[in-house]
PDB file of N, CA and C in Angstrom:
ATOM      1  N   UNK A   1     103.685 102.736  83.547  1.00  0.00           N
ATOM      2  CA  UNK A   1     102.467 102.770  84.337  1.00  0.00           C
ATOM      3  C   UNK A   1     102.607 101.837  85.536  1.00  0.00           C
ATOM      4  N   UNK A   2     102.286 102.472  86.533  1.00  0.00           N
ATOM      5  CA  UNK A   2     102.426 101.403  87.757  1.00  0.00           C
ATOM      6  C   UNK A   2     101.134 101.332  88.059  1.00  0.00           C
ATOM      7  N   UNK A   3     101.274  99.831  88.669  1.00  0.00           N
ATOM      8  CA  UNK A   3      99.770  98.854  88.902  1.00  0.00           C
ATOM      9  C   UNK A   3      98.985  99.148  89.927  1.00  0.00           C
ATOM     10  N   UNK A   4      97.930  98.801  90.543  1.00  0.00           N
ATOM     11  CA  UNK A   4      97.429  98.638  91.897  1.00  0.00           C
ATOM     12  C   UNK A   4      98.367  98.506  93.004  1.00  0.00           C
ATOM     13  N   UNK A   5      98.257  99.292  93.598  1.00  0.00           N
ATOM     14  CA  UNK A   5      99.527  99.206  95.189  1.00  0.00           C
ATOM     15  C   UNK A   5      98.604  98.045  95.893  1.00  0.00           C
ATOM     16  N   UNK A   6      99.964  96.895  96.139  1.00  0.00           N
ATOM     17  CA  UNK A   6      99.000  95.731  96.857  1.00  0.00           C
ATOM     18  C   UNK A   6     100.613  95.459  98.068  1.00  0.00           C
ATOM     19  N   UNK A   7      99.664  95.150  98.836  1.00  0.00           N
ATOM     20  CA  UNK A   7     100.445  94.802 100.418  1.00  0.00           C
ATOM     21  C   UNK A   7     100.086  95.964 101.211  1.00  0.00           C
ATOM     22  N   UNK A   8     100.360  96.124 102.413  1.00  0.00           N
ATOM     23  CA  UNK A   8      99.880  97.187 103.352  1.00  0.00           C
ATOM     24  C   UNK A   8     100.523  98.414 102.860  1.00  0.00           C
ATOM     25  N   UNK A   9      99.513  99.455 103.176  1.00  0.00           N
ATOM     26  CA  UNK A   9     100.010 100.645 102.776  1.00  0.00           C
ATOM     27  C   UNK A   9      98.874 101.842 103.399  1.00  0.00           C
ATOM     28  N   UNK A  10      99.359 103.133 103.630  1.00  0.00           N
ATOM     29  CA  UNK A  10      98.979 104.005 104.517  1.00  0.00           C
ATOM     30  C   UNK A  10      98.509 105.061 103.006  1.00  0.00           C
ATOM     31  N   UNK A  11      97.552 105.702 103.018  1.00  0.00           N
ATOM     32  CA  UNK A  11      97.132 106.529 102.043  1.00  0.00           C
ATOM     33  C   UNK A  11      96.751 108.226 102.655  1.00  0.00           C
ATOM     34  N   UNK A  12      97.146 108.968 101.891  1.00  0.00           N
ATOM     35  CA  UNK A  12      97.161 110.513 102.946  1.00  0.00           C
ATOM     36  C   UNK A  12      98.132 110.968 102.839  1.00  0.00           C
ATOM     37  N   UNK A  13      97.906 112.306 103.432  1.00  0.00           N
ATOM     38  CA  UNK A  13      98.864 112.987 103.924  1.00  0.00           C
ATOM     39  C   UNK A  13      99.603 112.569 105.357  1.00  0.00           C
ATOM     40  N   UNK A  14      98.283 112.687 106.275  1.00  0.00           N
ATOM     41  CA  UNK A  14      98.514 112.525 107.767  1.00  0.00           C
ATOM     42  C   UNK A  14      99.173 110.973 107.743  1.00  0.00           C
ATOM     43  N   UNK A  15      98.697 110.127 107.432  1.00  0.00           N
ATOM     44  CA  UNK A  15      99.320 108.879 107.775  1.00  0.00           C
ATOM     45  C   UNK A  15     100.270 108.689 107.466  1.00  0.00           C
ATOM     46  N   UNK A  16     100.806 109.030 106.027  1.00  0.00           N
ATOM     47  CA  UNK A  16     102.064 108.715 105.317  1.00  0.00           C
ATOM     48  C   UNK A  16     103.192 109.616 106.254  1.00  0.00           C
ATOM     49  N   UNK A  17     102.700 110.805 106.568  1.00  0.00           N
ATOM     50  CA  UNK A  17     103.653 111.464 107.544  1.00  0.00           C
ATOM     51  C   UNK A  17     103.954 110.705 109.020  1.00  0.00           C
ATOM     52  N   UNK A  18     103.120 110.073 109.462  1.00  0.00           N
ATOM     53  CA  UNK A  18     102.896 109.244 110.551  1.00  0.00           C
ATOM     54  C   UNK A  18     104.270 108.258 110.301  1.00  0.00           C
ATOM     55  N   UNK A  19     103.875 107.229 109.344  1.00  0.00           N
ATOM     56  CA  UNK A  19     104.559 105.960 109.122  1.00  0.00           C
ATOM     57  C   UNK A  19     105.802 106.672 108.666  1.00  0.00           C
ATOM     58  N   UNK A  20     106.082 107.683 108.533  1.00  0.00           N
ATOM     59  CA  UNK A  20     107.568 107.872 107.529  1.00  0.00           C
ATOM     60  C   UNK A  20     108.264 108.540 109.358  1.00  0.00           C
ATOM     61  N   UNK A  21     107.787 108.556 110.098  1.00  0.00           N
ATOM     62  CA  UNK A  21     108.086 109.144 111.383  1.00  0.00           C
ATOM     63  C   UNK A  21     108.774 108.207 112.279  1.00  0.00           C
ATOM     64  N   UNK A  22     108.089 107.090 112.023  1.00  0.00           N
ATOM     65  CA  UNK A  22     108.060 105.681 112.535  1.00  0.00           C
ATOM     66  C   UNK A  22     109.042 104.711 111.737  1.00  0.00           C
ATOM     67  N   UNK A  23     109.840 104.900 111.032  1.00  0.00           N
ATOM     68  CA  UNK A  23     110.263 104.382 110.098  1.00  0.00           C
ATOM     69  C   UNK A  23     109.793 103.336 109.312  1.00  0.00           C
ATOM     70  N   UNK A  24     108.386 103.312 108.865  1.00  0.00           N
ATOM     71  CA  UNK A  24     107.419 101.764 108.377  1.00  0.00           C
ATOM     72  C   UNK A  24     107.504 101.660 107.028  1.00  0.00           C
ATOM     73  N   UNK A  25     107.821 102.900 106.271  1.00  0.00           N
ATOM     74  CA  UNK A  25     107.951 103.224 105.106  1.00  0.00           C
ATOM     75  C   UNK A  25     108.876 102.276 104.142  1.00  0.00           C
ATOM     76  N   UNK A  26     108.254 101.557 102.976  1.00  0.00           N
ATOM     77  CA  UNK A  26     109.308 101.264 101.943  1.00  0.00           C
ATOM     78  C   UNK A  26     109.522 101.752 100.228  1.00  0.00           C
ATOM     79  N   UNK A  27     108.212 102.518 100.278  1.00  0.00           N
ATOM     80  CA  UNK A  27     108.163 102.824  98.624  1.00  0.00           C
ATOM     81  C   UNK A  27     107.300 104.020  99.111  1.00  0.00           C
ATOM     82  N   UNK A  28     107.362 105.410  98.367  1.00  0.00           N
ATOM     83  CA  UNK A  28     106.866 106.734  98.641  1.00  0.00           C
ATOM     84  C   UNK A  28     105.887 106.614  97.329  1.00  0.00           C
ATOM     85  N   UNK A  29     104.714 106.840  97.444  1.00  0.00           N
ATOM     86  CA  UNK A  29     104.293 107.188  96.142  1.00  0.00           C
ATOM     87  C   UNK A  29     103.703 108.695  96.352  1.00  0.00           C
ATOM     88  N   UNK A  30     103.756 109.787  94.985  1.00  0.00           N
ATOM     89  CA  UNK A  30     103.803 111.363  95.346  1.00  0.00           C
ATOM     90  C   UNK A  30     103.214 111.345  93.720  1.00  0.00           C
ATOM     91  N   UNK A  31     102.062 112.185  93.970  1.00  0.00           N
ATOM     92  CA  UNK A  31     101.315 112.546  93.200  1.00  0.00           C
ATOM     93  C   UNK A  31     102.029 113.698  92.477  1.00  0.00           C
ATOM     94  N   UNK A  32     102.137 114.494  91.108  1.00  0.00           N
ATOM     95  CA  UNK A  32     102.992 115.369  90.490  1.00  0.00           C
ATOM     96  C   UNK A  32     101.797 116.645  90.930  1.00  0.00           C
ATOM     97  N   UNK A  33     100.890 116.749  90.765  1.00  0.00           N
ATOM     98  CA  UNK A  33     100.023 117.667  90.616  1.00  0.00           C
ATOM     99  C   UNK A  33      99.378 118.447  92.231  1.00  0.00           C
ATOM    100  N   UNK A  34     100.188 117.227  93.455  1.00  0.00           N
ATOM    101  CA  UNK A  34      99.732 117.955  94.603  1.00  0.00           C
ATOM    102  C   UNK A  34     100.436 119.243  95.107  1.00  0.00           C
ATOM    103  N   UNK A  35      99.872 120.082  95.898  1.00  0.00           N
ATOM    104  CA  UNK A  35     100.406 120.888  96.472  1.00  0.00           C
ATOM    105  C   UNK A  35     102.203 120.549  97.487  1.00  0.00           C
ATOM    106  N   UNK A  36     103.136 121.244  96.467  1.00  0.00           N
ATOM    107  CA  UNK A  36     104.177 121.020  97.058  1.00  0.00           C
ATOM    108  C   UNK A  36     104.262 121.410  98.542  1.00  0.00           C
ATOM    109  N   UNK A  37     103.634 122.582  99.258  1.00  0.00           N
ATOM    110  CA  UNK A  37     104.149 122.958 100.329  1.00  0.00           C
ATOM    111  C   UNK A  37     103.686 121.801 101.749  1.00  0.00           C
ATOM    112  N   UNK A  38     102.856 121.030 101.108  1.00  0.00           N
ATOM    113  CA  UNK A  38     102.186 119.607 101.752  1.00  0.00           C
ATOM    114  C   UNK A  38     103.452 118.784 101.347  1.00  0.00           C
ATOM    115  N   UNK A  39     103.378 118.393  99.907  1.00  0.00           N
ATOM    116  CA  UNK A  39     104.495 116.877 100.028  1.00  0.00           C
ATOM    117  C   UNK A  39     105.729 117.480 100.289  1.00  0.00           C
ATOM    118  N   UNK A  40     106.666 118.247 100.517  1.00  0.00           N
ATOM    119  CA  UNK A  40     107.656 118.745 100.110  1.00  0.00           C
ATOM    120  C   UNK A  40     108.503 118.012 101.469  1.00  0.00           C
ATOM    121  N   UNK A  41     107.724 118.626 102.534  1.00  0.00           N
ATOM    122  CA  UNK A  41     108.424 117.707 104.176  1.00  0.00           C
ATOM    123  C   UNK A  41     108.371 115.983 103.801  1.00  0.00           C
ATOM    124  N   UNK A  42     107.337 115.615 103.227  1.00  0.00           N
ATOM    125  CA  UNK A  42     107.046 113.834 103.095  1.00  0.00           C
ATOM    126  C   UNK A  42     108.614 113.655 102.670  1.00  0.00           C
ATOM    127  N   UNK A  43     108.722 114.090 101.275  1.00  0.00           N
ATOM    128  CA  UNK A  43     109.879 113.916 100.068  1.00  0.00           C
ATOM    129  C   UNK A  43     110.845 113.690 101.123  1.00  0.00           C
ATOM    130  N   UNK A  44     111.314 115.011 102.157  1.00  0.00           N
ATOM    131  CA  UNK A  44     112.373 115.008 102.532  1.00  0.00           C
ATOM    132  C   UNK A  44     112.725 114.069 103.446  1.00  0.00           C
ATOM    133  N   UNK A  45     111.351 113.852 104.254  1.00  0.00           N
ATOM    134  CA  UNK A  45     111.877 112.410 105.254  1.00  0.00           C
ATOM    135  C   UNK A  45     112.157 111.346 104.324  1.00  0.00           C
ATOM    136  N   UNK A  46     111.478 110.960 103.283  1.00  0.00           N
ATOM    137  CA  UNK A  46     111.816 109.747 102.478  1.00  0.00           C
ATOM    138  C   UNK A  46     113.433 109.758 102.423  1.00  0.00           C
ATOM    139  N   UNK A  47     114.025 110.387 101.266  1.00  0.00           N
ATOM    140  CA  UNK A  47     115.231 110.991 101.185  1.00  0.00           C
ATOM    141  C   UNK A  47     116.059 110.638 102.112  1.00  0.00           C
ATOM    142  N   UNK A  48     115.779 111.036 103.641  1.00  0.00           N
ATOM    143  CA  UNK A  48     116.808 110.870 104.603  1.00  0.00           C
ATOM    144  C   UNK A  48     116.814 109.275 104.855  1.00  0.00           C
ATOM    145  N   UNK A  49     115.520 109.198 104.860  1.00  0.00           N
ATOM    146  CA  UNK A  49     115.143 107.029 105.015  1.00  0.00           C
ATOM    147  C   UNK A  49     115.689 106.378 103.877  1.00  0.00           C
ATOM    148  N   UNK A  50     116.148 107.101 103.336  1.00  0.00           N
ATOM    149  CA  UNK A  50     116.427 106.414 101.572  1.00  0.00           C
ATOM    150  C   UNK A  50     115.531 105.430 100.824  1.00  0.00           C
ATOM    151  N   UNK A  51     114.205 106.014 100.930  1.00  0.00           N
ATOM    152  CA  UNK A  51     112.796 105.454 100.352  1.00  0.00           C
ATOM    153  C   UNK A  51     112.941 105.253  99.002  1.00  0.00           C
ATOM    154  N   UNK A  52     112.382 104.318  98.182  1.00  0.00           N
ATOM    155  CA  UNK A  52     112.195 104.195  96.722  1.00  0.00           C
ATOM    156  C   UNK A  52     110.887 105.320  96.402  1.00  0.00           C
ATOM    157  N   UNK A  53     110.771 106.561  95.641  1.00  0.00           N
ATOM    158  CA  UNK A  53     109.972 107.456  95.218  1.00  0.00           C
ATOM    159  C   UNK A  53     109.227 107.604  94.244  1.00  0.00           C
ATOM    160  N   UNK A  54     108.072 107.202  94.244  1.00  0.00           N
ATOM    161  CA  UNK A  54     107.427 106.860  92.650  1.00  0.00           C
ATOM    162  C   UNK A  54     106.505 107.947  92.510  1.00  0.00           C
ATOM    163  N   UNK A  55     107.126 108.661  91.348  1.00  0.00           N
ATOM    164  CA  UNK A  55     105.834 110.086  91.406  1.00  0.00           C
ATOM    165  C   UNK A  55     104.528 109.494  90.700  1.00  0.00           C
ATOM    166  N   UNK A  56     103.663 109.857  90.712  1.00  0.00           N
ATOM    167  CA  UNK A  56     102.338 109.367  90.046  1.00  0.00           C
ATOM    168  C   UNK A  56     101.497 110.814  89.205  1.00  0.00           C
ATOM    169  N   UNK A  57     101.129 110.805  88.218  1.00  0.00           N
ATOM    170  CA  UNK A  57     100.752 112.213  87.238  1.00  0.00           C
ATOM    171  C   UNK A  57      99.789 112.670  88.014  1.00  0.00           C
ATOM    172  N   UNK A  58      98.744 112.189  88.417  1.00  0.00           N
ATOM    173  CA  UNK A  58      97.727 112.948  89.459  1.00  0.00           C
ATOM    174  C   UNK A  58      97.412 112.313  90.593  1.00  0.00           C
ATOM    175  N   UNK A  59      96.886 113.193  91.597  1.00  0.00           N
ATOM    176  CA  UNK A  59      96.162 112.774  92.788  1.00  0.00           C
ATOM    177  C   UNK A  59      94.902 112.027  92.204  1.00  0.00           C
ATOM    178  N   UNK A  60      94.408 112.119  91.496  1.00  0.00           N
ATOM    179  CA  UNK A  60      93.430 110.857  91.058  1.00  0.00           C
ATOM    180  C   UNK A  60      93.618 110.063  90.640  1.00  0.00           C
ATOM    181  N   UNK A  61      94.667 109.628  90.003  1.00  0.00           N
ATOM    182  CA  UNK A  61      94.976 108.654  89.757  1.00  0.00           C
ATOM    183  C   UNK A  61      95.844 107.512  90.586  1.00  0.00           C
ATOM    184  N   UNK A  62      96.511 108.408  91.553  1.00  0.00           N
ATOM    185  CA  UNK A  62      96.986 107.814  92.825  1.00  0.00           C
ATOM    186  C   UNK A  62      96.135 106.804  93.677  1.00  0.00           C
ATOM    187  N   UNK A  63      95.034 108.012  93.917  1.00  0.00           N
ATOM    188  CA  UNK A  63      93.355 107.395  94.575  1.00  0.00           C
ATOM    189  C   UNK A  63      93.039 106.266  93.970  1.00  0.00           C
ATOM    190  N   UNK A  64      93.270 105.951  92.287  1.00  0.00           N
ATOM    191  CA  UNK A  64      92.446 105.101  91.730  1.00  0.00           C
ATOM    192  C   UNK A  64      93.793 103.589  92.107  1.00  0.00           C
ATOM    193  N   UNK A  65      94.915 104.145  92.149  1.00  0.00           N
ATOM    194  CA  UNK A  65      95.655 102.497  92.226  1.00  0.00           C
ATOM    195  C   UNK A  65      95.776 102.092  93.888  1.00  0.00           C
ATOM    196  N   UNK A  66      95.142 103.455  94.674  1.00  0.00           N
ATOM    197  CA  UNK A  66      95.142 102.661  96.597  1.00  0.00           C
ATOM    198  C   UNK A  66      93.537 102.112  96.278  1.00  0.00           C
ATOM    199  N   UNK A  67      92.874 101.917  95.333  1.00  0.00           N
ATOM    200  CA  UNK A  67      91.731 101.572  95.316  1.00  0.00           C
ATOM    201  C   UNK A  67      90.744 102.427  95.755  1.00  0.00           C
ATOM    202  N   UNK A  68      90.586 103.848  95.858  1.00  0.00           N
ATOM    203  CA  UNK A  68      89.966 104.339  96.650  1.00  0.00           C
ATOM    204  C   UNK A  68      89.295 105.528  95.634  1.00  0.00           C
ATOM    205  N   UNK A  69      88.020 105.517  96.582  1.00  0.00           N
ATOM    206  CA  UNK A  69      87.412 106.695  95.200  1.00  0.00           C
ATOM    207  C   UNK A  69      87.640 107.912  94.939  1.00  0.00           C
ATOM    208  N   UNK A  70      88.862 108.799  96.350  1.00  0.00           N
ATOM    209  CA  UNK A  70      89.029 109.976  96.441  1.00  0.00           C
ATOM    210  C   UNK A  70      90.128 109.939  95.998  1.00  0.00           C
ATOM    211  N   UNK A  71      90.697 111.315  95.434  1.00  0.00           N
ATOM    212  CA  UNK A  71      92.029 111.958  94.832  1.00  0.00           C
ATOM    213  C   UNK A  71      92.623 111.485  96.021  1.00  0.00           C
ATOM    214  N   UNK A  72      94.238 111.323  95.994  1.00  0.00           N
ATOM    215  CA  UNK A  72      95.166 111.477  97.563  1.00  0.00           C
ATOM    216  C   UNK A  72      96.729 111.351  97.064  1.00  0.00           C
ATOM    217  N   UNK A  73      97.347 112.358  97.599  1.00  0.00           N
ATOM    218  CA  UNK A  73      98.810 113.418  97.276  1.00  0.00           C
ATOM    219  C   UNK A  73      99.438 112.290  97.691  1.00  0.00           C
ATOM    220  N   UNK A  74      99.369 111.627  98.220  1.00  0.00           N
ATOM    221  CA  UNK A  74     100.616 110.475  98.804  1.00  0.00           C
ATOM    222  C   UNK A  74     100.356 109.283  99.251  1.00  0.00           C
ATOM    223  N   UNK A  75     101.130 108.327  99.163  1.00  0.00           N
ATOM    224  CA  UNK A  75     100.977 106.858  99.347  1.00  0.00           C
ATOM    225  C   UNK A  75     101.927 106.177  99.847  1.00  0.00           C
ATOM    226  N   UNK A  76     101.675 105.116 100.838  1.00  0.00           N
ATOM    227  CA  UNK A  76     103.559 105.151 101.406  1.00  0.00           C
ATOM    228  C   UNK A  76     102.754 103.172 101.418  1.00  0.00           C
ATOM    229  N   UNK A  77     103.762 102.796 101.040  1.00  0.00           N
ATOM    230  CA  UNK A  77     103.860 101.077 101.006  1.00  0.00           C
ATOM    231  C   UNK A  77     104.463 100.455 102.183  1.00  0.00           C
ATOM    232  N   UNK A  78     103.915 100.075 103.089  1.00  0.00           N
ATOM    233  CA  UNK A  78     104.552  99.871 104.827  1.00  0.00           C
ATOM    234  C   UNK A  78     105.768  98.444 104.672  1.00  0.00           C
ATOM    235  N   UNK A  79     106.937  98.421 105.432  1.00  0.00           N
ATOM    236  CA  UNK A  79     107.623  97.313 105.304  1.00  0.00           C
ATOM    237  C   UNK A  79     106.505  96.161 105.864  1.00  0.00           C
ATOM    238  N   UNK A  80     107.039  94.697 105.588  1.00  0.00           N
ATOM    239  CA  UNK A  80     106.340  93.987 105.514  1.00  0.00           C
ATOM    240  C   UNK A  80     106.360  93.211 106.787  1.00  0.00           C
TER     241      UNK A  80
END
């Protein structure tokens, strides 16, 4: 079980695609249950960045460790 994501971090689709563009990215977090044809491009930029990838069992539960009250497919942990 992984904990509360603490230090800066971008939550979304749009942003996490943003920061992984930008190279800000250090840890991918990817919900199992989101729509692949959404994360599937994230995955692959990670991959090429050679990101650490932490799948998470649901988009709600993702939501619940960025602290936030909505479901959300992806989570990206910004370098520091």
């Amino acid at each position: 079980m992984v904990g509360k994501l603490v230090g800066q971090r971008v939550v979304g689709i749009k942003q996490t695609l943003k920061a992984l563009k930008n190279n800000q990215g250090k840890v991918l977090y990817i919900a199992k249950d989101a729509d692949t044809n959404i994360t599937d491009p994230i995955l692959k930029l990670a991959k090429v960045n050679s990101l650490q990838i932490i799948f998470i069992d649901t988009m709600k539960e993702l939501g619940n460790l960025c602290d936030i009250d909505v479901a959300s497919a992806t989570a990206l942990l910004l370098e520091d």
